[in-house]
C-alpha atoms as a PDB file:
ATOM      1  CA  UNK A   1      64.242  83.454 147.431  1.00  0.00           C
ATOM      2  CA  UNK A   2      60.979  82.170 146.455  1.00  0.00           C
ATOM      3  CA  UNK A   3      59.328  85.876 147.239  1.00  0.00           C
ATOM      4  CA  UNK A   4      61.584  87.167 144.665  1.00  0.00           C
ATOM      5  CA  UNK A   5      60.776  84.145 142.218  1.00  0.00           C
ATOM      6  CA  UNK A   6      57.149  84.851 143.121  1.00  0.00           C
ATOM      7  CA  UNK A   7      57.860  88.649 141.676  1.00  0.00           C
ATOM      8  CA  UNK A   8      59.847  87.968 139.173  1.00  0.00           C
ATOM      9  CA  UNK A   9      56.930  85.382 137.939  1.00  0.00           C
ATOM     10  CA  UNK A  10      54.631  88.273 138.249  1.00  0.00           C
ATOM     11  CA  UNK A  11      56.511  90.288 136.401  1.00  0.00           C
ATOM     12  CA  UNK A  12      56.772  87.982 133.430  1.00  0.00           C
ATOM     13  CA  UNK A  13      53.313  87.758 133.532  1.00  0.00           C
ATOM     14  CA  UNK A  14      52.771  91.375 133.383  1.00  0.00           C
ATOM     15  CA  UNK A  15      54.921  91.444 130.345  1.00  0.00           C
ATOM     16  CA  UNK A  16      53.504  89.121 128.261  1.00  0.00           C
ATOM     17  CA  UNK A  17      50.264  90.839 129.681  1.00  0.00           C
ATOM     18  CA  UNK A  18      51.405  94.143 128.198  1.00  0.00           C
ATOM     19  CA  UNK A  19      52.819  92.682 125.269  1.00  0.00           C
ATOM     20  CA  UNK A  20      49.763  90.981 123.983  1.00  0.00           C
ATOM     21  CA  UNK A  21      47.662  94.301 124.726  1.00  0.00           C
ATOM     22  CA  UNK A  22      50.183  96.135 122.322  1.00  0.00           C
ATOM     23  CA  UNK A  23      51.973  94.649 119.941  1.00  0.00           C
ATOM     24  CA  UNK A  24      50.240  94.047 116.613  1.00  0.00           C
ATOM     25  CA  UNK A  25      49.630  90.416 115.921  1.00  0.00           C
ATOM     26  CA  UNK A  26      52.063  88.542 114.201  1.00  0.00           C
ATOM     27  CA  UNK A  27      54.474  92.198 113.839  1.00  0.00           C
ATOM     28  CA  UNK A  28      57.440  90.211 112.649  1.00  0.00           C
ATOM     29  CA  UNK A  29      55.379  89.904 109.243  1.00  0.00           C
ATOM     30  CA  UNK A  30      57.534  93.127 108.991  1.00  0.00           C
ATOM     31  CA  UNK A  31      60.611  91.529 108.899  1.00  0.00           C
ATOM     32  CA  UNK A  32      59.800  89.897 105.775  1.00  0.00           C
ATOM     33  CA  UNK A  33      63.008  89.660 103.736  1.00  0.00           C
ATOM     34  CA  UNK A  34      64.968  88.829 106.792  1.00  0.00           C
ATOM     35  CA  UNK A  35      65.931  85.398 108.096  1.00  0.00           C
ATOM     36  CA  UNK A  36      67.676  84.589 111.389  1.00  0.00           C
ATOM     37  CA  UNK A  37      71.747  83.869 111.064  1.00  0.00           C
ATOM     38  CA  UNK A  38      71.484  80.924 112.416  1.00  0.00           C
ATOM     39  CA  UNK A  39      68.503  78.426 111.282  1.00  0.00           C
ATOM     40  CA  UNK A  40      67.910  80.830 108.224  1.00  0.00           C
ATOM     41  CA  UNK A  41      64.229  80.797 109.033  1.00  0.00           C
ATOM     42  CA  UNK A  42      62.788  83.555 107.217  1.00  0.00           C
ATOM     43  CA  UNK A  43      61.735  85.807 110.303  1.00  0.00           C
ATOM     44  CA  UNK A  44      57.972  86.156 109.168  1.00  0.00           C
ATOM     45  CA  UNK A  45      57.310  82.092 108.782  1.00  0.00           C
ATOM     46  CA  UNK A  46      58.433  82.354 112.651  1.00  0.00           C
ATOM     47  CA  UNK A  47      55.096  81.019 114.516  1.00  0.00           C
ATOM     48  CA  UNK A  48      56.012  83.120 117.441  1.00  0.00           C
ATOM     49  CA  UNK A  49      58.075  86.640 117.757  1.00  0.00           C
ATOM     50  CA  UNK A  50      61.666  86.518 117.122  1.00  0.00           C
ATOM     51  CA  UNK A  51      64.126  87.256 119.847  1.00  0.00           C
ATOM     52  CA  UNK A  52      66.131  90.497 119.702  1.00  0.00           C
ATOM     53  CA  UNK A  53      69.861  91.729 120.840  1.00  0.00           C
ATOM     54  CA  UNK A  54      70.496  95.192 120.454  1.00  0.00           C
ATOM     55  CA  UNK A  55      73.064  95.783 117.203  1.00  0.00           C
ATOM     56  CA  UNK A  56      74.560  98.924 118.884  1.00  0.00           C
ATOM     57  CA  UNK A  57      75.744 100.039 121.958  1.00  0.00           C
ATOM     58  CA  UNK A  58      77.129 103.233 121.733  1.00  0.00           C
ATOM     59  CA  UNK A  59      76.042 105.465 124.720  1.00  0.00           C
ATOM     60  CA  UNK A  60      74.472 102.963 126.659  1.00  0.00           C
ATOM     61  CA  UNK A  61      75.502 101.697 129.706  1.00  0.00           C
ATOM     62  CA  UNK A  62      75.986  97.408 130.340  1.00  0.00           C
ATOM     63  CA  UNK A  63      73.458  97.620 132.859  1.00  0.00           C
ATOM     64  CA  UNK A  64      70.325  98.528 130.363  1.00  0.00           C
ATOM     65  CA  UNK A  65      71.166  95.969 127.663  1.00  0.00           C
ATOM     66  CA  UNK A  66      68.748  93.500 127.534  1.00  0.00           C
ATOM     67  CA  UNK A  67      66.701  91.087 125.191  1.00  0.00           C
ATOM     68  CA  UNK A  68      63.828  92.471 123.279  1.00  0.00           C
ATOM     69  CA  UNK A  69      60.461  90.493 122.977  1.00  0.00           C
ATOM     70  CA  UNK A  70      57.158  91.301 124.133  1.00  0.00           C
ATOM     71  CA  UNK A  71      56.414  95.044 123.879  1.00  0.00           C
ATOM     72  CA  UNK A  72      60.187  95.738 124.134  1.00  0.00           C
ATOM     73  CA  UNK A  73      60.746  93.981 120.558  1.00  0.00           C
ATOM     74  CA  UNK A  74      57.345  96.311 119.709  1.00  0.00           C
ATOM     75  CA  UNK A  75      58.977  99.684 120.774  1.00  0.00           C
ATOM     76  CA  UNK A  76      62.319  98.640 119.386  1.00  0.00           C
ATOM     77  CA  UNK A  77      61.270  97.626 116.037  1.00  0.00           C
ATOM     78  CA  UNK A  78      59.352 100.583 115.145  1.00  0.00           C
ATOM     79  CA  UNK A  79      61.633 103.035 116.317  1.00  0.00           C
ATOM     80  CA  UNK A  80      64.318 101.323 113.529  1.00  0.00           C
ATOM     81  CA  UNK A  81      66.633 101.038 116.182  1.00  0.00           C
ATOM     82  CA  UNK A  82      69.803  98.352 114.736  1.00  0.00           C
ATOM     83  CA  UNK A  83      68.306  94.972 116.221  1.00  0.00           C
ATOM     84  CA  UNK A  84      70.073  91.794 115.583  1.00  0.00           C
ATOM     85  CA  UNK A  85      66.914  89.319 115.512  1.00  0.00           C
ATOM     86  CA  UNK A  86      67.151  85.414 116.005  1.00  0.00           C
ATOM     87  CA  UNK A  87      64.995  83.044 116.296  1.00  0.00           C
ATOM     88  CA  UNK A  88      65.402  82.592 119.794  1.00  0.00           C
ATOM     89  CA  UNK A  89      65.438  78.787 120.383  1.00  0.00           C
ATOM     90  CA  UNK A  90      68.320  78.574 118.044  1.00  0.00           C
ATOM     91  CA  UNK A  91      70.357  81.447 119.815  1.00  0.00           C
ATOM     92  CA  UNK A  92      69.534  80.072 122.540  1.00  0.00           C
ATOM     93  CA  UNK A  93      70.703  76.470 121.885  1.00  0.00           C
ATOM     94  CA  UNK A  94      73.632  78.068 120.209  1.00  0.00           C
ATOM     95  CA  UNK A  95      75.674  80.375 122.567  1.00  0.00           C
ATOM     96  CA  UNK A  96      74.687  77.509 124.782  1.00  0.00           C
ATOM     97  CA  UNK A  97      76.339  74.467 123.257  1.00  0.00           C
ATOM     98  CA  UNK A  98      79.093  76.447 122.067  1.00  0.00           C
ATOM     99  CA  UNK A  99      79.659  77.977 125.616  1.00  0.00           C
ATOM    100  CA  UNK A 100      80.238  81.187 124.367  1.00  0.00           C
ATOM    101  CA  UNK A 101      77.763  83.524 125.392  1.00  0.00           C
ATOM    102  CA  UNK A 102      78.078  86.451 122.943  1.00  0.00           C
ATOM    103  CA  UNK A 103      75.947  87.509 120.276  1.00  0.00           C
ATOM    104  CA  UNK A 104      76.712  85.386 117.019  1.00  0.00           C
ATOM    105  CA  UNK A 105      76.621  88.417 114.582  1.00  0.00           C
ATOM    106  CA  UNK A 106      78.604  91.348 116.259  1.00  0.00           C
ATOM    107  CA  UNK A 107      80.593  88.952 118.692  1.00  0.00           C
ATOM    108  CA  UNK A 108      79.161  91.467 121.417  1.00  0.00           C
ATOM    109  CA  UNK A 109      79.705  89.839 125.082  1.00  0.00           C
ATOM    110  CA  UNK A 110      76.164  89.238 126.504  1.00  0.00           C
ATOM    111  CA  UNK A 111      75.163  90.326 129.856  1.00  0.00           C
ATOM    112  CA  UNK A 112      73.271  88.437 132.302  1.00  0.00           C
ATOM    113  CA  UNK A 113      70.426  90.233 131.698  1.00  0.00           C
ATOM    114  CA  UNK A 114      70.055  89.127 128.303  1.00  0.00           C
ATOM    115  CA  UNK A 115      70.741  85.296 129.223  1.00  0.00           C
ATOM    116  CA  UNK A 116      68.333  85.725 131.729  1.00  0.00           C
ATOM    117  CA  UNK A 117      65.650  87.550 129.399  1.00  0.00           C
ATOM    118  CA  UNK A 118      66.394  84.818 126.916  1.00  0.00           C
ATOM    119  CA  UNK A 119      65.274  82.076 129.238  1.00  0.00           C
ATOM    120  CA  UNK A 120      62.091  84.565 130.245  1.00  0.00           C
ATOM    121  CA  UNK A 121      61.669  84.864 126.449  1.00  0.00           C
ATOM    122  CA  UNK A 122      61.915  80.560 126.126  1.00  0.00           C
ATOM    123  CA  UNK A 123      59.352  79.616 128.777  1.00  0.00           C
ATOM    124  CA  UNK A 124      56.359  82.429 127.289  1.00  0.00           C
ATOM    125  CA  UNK A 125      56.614  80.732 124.304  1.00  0.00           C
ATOM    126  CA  UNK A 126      56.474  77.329 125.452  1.00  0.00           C
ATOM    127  CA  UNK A 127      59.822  76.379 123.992  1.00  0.00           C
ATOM    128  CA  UNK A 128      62.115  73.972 125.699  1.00  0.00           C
ATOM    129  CA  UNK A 129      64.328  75.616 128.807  1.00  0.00           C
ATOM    130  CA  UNK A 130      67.869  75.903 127.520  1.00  0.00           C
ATOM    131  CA  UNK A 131      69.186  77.527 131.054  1.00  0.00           C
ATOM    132  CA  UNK A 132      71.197  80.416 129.363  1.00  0.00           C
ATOM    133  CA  UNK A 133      71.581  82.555 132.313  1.00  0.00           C
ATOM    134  CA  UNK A 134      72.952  79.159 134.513  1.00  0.00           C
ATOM    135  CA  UNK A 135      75.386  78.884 131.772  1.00  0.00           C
ATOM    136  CA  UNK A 136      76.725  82.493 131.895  1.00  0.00           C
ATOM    137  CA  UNK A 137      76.832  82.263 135.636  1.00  0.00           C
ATOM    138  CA  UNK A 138      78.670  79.009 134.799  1.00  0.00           C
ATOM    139  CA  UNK A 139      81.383  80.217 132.036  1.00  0.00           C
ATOM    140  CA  UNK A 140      81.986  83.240 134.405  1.00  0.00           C
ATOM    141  CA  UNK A 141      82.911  81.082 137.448  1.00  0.00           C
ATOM    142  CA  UNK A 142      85.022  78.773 135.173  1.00  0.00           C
ATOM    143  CA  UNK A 143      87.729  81.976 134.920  1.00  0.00           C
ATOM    144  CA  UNK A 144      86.939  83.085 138.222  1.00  0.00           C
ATOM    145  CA  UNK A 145      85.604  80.474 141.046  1.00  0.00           C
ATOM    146  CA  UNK A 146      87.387  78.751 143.306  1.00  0.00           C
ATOM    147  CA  UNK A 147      84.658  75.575 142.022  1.00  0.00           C
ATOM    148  CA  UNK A 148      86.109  76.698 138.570  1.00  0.00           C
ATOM    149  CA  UNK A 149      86.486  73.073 137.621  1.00  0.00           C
ATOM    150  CA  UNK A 150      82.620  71.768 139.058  1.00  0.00           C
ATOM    151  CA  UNK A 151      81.315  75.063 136.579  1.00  0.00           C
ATOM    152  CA  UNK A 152      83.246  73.855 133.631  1.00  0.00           C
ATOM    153  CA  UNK A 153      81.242  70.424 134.414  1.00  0.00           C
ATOM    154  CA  UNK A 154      78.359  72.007 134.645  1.00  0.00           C
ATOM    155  CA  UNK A 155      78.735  74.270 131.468  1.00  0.00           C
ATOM    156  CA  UNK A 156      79.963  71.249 129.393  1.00  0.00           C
ATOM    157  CA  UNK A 157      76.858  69.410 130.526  1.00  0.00           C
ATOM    158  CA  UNK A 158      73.999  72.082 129.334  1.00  0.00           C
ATOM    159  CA  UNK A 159      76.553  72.677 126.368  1.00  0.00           C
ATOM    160  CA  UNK A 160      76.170  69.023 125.196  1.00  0.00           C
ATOM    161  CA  UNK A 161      72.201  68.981 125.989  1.00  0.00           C
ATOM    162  CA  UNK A 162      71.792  72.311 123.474  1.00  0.00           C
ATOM    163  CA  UNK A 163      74.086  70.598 121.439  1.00  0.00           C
ATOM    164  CA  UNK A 164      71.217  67.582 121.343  1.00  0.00           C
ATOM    165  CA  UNK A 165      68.820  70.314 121.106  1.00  0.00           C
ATOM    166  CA  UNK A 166      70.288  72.036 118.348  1.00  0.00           C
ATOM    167  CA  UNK A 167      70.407  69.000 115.896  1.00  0.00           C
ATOM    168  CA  UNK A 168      66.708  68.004 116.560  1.00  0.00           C
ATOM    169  CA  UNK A 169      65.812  72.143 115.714  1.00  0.00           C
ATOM    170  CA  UNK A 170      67.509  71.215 112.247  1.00  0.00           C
ATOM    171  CA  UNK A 171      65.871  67.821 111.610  1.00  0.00           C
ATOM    172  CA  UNK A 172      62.450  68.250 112.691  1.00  0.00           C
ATOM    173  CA  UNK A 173      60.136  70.887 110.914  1.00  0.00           C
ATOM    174  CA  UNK A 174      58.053  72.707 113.221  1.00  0.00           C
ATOM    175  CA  UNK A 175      54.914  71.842 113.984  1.00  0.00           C
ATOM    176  CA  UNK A 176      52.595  72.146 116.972  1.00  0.00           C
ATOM    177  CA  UNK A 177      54.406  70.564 119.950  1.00  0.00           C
ATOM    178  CA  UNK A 178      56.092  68.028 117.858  1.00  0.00           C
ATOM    179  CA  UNK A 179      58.973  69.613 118.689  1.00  0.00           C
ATOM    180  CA  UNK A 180      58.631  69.096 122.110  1.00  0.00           C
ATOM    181  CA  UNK A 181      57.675  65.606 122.228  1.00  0.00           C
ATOM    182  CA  UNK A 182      61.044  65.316 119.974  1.00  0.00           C
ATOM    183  CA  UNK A 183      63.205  67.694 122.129  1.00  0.00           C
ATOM    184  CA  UNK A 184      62.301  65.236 125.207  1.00  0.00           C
ATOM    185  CA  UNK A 185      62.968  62.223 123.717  1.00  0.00           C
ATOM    186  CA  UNK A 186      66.123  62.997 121.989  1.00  0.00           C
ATOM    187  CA  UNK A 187      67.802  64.256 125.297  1.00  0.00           C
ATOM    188  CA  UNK A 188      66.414  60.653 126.975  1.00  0.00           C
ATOM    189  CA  UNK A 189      68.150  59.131 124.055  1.00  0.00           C
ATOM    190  CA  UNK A 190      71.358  60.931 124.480  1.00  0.00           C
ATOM    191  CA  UNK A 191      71.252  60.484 128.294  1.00  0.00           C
ATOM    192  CA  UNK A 192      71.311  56.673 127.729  1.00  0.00           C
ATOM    193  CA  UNK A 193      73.817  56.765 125.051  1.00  0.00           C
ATOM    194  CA  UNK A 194      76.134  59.402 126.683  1.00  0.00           C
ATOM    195  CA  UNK A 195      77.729  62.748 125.807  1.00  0.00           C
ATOM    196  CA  UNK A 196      76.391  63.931 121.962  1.00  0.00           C
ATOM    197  CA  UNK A 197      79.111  65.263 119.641  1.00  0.00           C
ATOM    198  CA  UNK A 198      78.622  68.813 118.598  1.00  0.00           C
ATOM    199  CA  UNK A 199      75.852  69.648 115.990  1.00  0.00           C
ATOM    200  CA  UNK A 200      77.467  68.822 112.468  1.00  0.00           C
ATOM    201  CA  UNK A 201      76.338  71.043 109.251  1.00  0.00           C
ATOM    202  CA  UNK A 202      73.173  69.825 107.365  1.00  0.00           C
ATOM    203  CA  UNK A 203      73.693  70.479 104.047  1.00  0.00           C
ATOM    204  CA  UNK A 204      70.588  69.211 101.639  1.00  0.00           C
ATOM    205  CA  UNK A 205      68.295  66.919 102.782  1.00  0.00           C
ATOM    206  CA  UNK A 206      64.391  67.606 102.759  1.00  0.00           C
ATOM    207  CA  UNK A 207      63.554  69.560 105.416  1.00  0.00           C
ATOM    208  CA  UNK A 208      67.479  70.223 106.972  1.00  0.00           C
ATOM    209  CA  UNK A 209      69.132  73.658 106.649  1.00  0.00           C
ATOM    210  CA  UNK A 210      72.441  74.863 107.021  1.00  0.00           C
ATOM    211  CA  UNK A 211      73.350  77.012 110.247  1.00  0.00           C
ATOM    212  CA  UNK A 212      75.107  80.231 110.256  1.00  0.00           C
ATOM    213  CA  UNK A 213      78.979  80.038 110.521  1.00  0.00           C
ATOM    214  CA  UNK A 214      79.016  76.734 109.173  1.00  0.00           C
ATOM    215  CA  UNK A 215      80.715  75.987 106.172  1.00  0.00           C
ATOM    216  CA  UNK A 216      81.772  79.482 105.223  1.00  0.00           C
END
């Protein structure tokens, strides 16, 4: 186990290695015009790259889906092929707290791969771990397990800390690590309190913005 954590390490390093080498700086600038369906960030105020899930499958097999950042996100945005792009620590927080892990636009299943590149995609950018890849292992063993009812514990658990997640994303503007520092305090919060109630819609307010399939 921890010589394949050791290579998959390495290989996130030579990714992000790779991906700095190539990608223009800042390429979502391109993407002006577009904002992510969930926070309605306009893509190009995004201080780091969006996150991308492919926006058609047709012809290719489950096993080469996966999420597009680094030079991936490069090669995939300038060969126009139909990307849905997020901003990835609200996908993230989303599929998670909502337990279903599909992609919010096309309702696409998502496959492991793409949880797991989502949580590769999290830590390079020094975002907050959401665990998207425990929680798909999680919501599969729910249906199928024999400790069906210990993963629906678990799954409810990292649901309700996205959840907490989620609503400090909408409150807090970004900047620097603030959102860090708030992250960790609001899930201390929430662990003395107990169990957080789903994210509610944020209509008006300064700073607060409405997520997607909210109050359609």
């Amino acid at each position: 186990n921890n010589l394949s954590l050791s290579a998959a390490d390495a290989s996130d390093a030579q990714q992000l290695a790779s991906a700095d080498s190539q990608r223009p700086t800042k390429w979502w600038h391109d993407l002006a015009g577009d904002c992510c369906p969930i926070s309605l960030t306009p893509l190009e105020e995004l201080p780091y790259e969006p996150f991308g899930l492919l926006g058609s499958t047709e012809g290719a097999e489950e096993l080469s889906f996966e999420g597009l950042w680094g030079s991936q996100a490069v090669a995939a945005f300038f060969s126009m092929k139909p990307v849905h792009w997020y901003d990835g620590k609200f996908l993230a927080c989303s599929v998670v707290s909502k337990g279903q892990l599909v992609d919010p636009l096309s309702m696409r299943p998502l496959v492991r791969e793409e949880c797991a590149s989502l949580d590769r995609y999290l830590q390079a950018n020094r975002l907050p771990a959401v665990h998207v890849e425990e929680a798909f292992k999680c919501a599969n063993a729910a249906l199928h397990d024999e400790q069906a009812s210990r993963a629906k514990e678990r799954l409810l658990a990292l649901g309700r800390d996205a959840a907490s997640m989620l609503r400090i994303f909408d409150e807090e503007p970004d900047s620097g690590s603030s959102w860090l520092e708030a992250a960790s305090s609001g899930l201390a919060a929430v662990a003395e309190s107990g169990p957080a109630a789903p994210a509610a819609t944020t209509e008006g307010g300064a700073g607060r913005r409405r997520r997607w399939g909210q109050g359609r």
